[in-house]
Protein backbone atom coordinates (compact mmCIF):
# COMPACT_ATOMS: atom_id res chain seq x y z
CA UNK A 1 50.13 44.16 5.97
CA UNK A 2 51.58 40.97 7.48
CA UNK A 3 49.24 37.97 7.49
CA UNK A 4 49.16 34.59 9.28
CA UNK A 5 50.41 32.89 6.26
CA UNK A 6 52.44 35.76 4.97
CA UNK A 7 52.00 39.53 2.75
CA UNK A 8 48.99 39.85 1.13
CA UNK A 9 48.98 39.43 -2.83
CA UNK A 10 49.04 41.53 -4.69
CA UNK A 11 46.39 40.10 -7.04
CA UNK A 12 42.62 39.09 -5.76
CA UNK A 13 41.39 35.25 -6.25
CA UNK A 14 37.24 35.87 -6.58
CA UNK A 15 35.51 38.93 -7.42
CA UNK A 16 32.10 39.24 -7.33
CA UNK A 17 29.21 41.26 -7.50
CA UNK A 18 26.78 42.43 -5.01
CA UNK A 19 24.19 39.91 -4.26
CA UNK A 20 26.18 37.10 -6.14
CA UNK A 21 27.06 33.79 -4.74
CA UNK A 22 30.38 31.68 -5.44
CA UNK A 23 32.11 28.97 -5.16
CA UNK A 24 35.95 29.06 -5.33
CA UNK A 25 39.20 27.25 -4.62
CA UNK A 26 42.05 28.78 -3.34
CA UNK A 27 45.43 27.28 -1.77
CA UNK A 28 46.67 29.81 0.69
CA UNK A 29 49.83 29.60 2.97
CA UNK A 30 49.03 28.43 6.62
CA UNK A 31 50.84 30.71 9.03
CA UNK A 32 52.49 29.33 11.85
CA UNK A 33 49.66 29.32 13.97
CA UNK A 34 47.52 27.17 12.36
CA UNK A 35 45.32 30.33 11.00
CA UNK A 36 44.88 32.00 7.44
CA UNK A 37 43.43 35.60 6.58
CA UNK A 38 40.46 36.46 4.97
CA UNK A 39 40.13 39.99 3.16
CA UNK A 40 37.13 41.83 1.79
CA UNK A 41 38.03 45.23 0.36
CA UNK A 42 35.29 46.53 1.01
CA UNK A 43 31.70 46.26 2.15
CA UNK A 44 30.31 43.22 4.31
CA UNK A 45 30.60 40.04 2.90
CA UNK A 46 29.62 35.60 4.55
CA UNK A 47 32.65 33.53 4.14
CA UNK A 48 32.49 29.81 4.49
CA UNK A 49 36.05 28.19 4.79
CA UNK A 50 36.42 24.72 4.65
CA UNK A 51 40.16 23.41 4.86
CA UNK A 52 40.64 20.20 2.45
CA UNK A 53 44.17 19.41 3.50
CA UNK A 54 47.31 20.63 4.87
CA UNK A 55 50.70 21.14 3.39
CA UNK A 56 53.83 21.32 5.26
C-alpha cells in the first residue's frame, strides 16, 4: 500500500498494549501533499500528532 510519504515499512515504530499510553518519536517521510499516514493494525486506537519540523 502506497502512502503519502511513501510504502509502508516493513517494521512497526510503537507497540503497545491495550489500555497503555505512550509517548513516541518518529521521523516519517512527508508526501507531497503536505500529509503523512497513520496505521493501526488492528483495533481502535487516539493518535495525537504533533509535527516538530519539516525536512525537505
Amino acid at each position: 500500500m502506497e502512502g503519502d510519504g511513501g510504502a509502508r515499512p516493513t517494521t512497526s515504530s510503537l507497540n503497545l498494549t491495550p489500555g497503555t499510553t505512550a509517548a513516541n518519536l518518529t521521523l516519517v517521510p512527508v508526501g507531497s501533499d503536505g500529509c503523512i499516514d497513520i496505521y493501526n493494525s488492528s483495533g481502535g486506537t487516539d493518535v495525537v500528532a504533533d509535527l516538530q519540523g519539516y525536512f525537505v
